[in-house]
PDB file of N, CA and C in Angstrom:
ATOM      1  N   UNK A   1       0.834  -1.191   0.000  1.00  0.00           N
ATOM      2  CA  UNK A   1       0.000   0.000   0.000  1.00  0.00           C
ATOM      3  C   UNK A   1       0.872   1.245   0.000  1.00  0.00           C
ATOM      4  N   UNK A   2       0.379   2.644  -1.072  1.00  0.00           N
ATOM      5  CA  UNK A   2       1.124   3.530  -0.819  1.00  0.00           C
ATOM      6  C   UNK A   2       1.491   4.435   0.412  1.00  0.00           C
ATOM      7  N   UNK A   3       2.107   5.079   1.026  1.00  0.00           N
ATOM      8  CA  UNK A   3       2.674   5.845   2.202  1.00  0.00           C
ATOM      9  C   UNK A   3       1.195   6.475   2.389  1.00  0.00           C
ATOM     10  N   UNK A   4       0.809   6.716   1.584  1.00  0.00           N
ATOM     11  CA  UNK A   4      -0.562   7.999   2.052  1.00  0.00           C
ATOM     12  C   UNK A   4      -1.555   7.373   2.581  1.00  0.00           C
ATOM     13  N   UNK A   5      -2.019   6.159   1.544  1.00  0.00           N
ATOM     14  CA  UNK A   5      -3.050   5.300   2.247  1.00  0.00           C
ATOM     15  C   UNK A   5      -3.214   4.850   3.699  1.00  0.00           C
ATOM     16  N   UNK A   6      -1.796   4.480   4.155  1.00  0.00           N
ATOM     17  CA  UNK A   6      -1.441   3.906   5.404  1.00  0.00           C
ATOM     18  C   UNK A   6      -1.540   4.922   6.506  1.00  0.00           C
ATOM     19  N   UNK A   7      -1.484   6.144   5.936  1.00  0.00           N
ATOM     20  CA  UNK A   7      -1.319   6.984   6.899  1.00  0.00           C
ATOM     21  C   UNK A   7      -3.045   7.671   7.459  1.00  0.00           C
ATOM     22  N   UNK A   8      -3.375   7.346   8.803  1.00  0.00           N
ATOM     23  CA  UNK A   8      -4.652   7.638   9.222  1.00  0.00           C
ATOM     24  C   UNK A   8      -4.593   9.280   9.554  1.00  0.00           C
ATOM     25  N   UNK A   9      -6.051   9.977   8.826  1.00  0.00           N
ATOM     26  CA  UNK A   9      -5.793  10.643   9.248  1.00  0.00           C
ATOM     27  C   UNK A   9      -6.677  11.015  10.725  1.00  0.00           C
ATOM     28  N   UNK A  10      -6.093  12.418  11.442  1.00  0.00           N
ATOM     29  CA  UNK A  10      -6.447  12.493  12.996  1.00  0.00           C
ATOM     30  C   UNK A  10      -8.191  12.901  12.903  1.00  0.00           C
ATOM     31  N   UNK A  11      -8.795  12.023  13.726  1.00  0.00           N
ATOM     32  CA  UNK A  11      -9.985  12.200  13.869  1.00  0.00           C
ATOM     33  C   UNK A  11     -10.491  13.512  15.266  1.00  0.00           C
ATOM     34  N   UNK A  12     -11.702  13.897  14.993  1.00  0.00           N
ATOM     35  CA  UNK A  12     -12.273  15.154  15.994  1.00  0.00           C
ATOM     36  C   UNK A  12     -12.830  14.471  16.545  1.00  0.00           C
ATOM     37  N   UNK A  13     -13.288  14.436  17.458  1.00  0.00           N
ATOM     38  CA  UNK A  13     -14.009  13.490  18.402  1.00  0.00           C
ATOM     39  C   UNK A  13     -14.881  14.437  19.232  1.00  0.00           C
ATOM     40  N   UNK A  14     -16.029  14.280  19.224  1.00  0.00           N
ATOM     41  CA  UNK A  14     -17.077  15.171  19.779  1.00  0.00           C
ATOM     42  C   UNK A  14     -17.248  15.926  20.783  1.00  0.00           C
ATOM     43  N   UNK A  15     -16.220  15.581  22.034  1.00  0.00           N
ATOM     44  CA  UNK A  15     -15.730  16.586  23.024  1.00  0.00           C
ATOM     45  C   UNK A  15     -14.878  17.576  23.134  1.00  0.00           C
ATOM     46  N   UNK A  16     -14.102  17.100  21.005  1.00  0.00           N
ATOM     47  CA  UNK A  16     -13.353  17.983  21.016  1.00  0.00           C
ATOM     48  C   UNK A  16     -13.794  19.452  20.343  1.00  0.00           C
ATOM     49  N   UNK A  17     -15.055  18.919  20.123  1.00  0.00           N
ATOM     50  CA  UNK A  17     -15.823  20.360  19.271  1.00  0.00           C
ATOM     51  C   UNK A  17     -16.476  21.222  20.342  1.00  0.00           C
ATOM     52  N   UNK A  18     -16.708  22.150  19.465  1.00  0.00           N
ATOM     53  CA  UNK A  18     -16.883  23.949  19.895  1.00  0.00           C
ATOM     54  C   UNK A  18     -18.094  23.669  20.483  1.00  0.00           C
ATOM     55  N   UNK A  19     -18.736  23.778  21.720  1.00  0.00           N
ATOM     56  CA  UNK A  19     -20.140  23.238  21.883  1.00  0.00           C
ATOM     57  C   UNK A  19     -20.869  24.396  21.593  1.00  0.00           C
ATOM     58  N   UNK A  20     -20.560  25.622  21.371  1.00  0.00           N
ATOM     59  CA  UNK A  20     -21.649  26.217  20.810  1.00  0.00           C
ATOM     60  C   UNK A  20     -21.820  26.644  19.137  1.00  0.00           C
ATOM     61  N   UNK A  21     -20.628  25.723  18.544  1.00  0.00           N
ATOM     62  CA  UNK A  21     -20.619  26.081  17.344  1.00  0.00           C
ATOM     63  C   UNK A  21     -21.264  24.273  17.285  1.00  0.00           C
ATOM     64  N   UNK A  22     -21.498  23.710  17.659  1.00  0.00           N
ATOM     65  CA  UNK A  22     -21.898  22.163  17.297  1.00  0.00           C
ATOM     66  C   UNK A  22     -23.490  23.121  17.697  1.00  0.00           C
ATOM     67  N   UNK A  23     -24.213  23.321  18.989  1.00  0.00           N
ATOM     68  CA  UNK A  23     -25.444  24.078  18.628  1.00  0.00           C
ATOM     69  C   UNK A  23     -25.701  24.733  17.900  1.00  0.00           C
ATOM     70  N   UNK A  24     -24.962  25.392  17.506  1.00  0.00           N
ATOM     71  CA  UNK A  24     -25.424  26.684  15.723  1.00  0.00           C
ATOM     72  C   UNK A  24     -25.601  25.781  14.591  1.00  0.00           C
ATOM     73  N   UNK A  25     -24.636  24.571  14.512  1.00  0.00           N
ATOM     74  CA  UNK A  25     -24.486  23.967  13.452  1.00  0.00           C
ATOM     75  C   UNK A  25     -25.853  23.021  13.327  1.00  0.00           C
ATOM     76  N   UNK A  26     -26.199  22.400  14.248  1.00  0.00           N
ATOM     77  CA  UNK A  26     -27.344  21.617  14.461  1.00  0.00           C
ATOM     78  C   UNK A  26     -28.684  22.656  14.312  1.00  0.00           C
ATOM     79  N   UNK A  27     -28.502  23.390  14.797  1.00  0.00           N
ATOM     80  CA  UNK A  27     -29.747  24.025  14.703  1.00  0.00           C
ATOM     81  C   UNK A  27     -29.934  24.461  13.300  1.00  0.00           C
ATOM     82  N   UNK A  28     -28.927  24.845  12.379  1.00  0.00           N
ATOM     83  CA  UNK A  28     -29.111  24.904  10.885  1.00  0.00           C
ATOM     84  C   UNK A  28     -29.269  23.801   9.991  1.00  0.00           C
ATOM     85  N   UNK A  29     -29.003  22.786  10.995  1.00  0.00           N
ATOM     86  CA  UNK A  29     -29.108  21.451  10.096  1.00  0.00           C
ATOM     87  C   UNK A  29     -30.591  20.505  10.400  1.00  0.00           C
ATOM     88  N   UNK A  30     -30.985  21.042  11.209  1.00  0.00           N
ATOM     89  CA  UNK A  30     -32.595  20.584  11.710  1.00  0.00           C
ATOM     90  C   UNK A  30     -33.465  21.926  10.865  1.00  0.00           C
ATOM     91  N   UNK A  31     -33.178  23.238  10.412  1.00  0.00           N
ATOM     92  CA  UNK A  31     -34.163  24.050   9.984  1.00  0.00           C
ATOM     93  C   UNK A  31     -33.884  23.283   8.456  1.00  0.00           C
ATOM     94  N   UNK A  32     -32.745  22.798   7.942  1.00  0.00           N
ATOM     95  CA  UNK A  32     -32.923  22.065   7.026  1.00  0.00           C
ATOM     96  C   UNK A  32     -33.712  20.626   6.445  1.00  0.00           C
ATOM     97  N   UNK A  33     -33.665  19.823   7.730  1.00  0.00           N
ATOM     98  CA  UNK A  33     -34.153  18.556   7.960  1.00  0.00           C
ATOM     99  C   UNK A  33     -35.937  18.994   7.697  1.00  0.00           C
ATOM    100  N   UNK A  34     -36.204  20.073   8.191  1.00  0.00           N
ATOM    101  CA  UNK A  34     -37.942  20.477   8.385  1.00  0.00           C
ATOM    102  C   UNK A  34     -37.701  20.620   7.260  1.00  0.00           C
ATOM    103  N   UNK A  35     -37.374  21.873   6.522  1.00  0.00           N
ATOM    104  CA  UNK A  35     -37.536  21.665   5.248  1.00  0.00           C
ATOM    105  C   UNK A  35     -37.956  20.297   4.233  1.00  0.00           C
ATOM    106  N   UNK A  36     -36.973  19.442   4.217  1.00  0.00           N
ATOM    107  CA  UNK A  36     -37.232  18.071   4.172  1.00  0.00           C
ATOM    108  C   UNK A  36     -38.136  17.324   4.417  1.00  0.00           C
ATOM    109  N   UNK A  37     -38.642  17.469   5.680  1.00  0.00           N
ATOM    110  CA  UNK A  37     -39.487  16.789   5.735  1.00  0.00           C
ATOM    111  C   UNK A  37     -41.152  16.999   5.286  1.00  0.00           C
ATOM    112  N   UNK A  38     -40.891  18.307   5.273  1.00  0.00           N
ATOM    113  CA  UNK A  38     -42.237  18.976   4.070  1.00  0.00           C
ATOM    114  C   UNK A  38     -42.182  18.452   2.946  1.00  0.00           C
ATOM    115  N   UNK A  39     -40.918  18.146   2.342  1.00  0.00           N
ATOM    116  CA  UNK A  39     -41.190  17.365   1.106  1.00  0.00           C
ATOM    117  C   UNK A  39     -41.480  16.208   0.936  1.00  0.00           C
ATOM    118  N   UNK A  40     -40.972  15.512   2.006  1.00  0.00           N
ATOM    119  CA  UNK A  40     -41.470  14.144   2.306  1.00  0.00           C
ATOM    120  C   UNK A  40     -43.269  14.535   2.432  1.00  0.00           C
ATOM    121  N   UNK A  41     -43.827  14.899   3.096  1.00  0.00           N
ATOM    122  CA  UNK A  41     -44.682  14.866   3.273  1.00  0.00           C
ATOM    123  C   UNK A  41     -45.642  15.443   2.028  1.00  0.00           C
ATOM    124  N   UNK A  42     -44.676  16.151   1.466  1.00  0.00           N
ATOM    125  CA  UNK A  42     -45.801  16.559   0.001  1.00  0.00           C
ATOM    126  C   UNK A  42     -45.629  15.803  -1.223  1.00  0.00           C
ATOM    127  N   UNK A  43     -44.730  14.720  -0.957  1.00  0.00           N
ATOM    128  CA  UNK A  43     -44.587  13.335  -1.719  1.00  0.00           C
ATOM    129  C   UNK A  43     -43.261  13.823  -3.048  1.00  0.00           C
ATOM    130  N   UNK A  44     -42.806  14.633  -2.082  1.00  0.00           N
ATOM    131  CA  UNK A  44     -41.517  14.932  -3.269  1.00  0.00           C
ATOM    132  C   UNK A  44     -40.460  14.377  -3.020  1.00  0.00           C
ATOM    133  N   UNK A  45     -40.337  12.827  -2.719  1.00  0.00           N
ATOM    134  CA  UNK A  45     -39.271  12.324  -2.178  1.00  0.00           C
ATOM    135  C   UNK A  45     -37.844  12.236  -2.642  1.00  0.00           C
ATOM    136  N   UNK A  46     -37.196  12.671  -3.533  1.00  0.00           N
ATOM    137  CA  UNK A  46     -35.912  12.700  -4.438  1.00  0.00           C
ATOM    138  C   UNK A  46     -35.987  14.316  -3.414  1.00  0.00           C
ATOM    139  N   UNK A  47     -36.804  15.316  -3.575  1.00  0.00           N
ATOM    140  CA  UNK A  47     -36.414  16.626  -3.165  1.00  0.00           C
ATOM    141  C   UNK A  47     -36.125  16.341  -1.855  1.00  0.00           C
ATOM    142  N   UNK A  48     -36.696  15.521  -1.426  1.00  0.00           N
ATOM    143  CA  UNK A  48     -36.637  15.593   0.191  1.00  0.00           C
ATOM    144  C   UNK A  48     -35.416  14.768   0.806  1.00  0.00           C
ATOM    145  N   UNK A  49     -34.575  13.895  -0.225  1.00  0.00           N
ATOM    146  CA  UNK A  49     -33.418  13.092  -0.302  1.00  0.00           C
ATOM    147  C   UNK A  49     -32.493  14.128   0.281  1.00  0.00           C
ATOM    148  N   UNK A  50     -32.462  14.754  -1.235  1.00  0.00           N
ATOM    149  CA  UNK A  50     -31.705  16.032  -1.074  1.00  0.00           C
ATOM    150  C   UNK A  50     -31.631  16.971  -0.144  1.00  0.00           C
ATOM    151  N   UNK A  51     -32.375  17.325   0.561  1.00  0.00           N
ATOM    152  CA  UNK A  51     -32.827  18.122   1.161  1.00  0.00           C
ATOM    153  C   UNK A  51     -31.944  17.602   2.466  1.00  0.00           C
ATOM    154  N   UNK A  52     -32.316  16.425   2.854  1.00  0.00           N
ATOM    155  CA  UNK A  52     -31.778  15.656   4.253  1.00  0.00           C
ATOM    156  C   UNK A  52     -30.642  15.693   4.073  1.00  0.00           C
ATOM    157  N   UNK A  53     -30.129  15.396   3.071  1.00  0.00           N
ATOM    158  CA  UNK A  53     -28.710  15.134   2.774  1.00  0.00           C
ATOM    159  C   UNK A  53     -28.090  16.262   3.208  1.00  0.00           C
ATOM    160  N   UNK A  54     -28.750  17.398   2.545  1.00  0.00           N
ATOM    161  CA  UNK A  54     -27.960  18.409   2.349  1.00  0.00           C
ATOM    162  C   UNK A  54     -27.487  19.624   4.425  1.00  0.00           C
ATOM    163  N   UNK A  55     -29.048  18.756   4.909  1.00  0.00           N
ATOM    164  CA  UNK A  55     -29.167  19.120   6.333  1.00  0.00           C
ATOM    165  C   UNK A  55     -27.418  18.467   7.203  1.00  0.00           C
ATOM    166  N   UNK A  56     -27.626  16.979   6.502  1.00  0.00           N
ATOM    167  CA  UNK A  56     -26.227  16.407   7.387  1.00  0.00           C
ATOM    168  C   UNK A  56     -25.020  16.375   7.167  1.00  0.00           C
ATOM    169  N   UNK A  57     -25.002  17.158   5.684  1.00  0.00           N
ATOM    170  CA  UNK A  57     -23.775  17.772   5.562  1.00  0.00           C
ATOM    171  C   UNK A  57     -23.362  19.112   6.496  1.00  0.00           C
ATOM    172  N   UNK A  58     -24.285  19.824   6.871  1.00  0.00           N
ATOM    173  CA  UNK A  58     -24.096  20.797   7.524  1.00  0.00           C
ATOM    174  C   UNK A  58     -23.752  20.175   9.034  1.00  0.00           C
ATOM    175  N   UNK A  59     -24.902  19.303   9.546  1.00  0.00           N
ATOM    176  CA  UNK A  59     -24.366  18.487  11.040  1.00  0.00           C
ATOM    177  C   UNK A  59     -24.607  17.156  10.679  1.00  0.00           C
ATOM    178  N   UNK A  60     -23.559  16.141  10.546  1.00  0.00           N
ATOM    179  CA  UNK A  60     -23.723  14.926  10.119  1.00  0.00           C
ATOM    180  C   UNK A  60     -24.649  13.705  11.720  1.00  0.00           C
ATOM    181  N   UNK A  61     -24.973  14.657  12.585  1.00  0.00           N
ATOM    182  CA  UNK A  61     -25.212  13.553  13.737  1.00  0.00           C
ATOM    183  C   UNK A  61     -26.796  13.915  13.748  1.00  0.00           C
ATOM    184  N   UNK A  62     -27.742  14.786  12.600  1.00  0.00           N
ATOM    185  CA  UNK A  62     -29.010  15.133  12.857  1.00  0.00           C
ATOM    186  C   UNK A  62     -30.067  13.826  12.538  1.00  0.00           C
ATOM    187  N   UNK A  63     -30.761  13.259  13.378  1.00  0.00           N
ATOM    188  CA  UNK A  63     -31.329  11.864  13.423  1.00  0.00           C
ATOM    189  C   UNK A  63     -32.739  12.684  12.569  1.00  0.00           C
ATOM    190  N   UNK A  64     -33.288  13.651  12.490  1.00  0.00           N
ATOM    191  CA  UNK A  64     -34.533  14.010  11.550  1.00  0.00           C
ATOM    192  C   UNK A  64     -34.042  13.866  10.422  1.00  0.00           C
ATOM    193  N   UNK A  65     -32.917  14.198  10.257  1.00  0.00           N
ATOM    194  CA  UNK A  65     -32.775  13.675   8.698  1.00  0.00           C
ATOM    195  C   UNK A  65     -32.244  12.780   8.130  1.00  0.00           C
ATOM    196  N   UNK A  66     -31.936  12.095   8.827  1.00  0.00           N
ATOM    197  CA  UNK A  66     -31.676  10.155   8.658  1.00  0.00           C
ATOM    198  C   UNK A  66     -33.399   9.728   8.558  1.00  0.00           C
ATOM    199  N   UNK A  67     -33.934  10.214   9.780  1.00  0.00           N
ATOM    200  CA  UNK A  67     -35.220   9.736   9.357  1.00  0.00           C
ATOM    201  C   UNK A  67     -36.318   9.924   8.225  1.00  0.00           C
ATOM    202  N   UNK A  68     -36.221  11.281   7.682  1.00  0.00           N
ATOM    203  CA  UNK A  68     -36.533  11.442   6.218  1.00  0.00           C
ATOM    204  C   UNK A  68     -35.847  10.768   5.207  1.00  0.00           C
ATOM    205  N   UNK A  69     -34.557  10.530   5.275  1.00  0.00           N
ATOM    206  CA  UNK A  69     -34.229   9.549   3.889  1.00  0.00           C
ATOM    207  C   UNK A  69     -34.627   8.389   4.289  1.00  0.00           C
ATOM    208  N   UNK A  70     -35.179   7.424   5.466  1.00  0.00           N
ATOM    209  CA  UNK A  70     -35.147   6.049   5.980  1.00  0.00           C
ATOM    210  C   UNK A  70     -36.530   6.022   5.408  1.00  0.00           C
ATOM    211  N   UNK A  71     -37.065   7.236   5.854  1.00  0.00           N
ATOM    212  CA  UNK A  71     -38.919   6.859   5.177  1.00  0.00           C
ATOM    213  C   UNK A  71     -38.826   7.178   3.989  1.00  0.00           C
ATOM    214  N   UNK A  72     -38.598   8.050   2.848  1.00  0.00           N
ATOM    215  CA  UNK A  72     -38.453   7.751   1.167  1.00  0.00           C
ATOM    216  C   UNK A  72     -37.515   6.893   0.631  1.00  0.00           C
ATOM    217  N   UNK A  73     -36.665   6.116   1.577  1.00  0.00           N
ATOM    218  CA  UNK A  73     -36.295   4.426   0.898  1.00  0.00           C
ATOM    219  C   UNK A  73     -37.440   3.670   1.195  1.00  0.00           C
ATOM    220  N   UNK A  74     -38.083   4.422   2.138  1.00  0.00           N
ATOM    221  CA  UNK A  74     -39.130   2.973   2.972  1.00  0.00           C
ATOM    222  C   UNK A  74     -40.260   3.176   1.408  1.00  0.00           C
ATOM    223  N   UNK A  75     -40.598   4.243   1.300  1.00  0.00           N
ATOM    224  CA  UNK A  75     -41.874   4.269   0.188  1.00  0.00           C
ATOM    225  C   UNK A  75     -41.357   3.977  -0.942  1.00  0.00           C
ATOM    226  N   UNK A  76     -39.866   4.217  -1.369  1.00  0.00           N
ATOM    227  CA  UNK A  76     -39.346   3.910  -2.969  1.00  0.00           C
ATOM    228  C   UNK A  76     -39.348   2.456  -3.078  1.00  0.00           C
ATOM    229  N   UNK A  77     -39.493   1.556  -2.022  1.00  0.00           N
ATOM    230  CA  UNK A  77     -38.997   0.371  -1.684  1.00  0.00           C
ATOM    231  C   UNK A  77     -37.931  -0.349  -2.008  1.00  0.00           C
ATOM    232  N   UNK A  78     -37.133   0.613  -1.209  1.00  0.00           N
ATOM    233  CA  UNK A  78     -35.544   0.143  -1.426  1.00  0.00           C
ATOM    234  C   UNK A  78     -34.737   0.234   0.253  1.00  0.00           C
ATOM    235  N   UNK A  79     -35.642  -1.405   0.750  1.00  0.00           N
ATOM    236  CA  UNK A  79     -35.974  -1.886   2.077  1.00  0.00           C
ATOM    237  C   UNK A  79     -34.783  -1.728   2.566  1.00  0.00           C
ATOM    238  N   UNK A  80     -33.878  -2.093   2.159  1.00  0.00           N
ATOM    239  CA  UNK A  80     -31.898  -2.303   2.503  1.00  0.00           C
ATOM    240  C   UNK A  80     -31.783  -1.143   3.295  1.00  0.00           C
ATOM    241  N   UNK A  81     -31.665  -0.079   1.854  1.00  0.00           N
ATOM    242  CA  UNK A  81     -31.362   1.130   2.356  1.00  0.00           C
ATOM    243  C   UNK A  81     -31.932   1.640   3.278  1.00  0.00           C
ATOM    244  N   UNK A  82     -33.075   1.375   3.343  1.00  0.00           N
ATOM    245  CA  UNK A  82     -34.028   2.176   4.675  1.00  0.00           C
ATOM    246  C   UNK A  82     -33.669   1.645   5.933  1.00  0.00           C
ATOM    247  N   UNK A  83     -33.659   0.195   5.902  1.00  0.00           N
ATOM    248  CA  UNK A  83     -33.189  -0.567   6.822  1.00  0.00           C
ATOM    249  C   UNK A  83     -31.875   0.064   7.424  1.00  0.00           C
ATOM    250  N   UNK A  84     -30.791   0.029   6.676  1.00  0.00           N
ATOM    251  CA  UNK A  84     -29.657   1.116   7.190  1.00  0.00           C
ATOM    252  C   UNK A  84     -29.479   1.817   7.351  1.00  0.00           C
ATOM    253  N   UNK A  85     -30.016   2.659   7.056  1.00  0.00           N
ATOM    254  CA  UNK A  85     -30.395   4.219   7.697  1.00  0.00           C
ATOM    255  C   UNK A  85     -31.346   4.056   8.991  1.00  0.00           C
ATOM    256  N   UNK A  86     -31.887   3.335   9.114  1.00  0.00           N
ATOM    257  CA  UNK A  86     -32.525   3.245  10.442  1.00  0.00           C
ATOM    258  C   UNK A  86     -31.941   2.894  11.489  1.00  0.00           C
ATOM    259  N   UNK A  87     -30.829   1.717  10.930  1.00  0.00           N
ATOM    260  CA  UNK A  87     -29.917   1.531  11.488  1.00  0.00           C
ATOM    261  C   UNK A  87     -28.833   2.443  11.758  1.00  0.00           C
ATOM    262  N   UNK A  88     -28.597   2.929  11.375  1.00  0.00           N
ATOM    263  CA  UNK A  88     -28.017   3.892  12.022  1.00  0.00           C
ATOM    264  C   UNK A  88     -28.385   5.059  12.729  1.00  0.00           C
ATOM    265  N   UNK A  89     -29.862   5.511  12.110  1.00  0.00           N
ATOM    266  CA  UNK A  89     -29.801   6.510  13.408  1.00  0.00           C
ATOM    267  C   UNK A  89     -30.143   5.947  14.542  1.00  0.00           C
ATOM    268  N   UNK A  90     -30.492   4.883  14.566  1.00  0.00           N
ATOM    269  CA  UNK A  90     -30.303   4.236  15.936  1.00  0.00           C
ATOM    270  C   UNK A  90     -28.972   4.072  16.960  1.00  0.00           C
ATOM    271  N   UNK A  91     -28.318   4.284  16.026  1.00  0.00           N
ATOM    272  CA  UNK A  91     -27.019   4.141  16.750  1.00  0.00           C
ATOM    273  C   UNK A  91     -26.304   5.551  17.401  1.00  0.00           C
ATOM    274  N   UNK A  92     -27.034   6.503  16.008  1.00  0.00           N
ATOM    275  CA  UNK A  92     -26.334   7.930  16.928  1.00  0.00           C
ATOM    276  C   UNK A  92     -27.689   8.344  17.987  1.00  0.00           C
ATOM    277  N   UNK A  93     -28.757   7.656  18.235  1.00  0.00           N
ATOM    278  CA  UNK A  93     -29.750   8.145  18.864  1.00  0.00           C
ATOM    279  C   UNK A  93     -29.824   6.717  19.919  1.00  0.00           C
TER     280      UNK A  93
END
């Protein structure tokens, strides 16, 4: 394996973050998740993919928007995926 591969890089670990910049960040990433989930609910589920996605890029630990993509795999019926996403926000929740 090349030198770079091998080399891990240093992980942040959640006590090591800003706790009030992890609240700012979450709180922009849940006004995103609502967003989302309006689309879920108005049956725009690809928008509402996006939408979640785009919430946990901002805070990757927001469980509303794991749960909007877990329910438009659940209705696309693409059981796996939903299944793992459920699975996992179970795990950060």
């Amino acid at each position: 394996q090349p030198a770079a591969a091998q080399k891990q890089l240093p992980t942040v670990l959640p006590q090591d973050r800003d706790p009030a910049e992890e609240k700012r960040k979450m709180a922009k990433s849940r006004e995103i998740s609502a967003q989302a989930a309006g689309k879920l609910k108005a049956g725009q589920l690809q928008g509402a993919i996006e939408q979640a996605r785009e919430a946990l890029r901002v805070h990757e630990l927001n469980t509303e928007a794991m749960l909007v993509i877990a329910e438009c795999f659940l209705r696309q019926g693409k059981l796996e995926l939903a299944n793992s996403v459920a699975s996992t926000t179970l795990q950060v929740d």
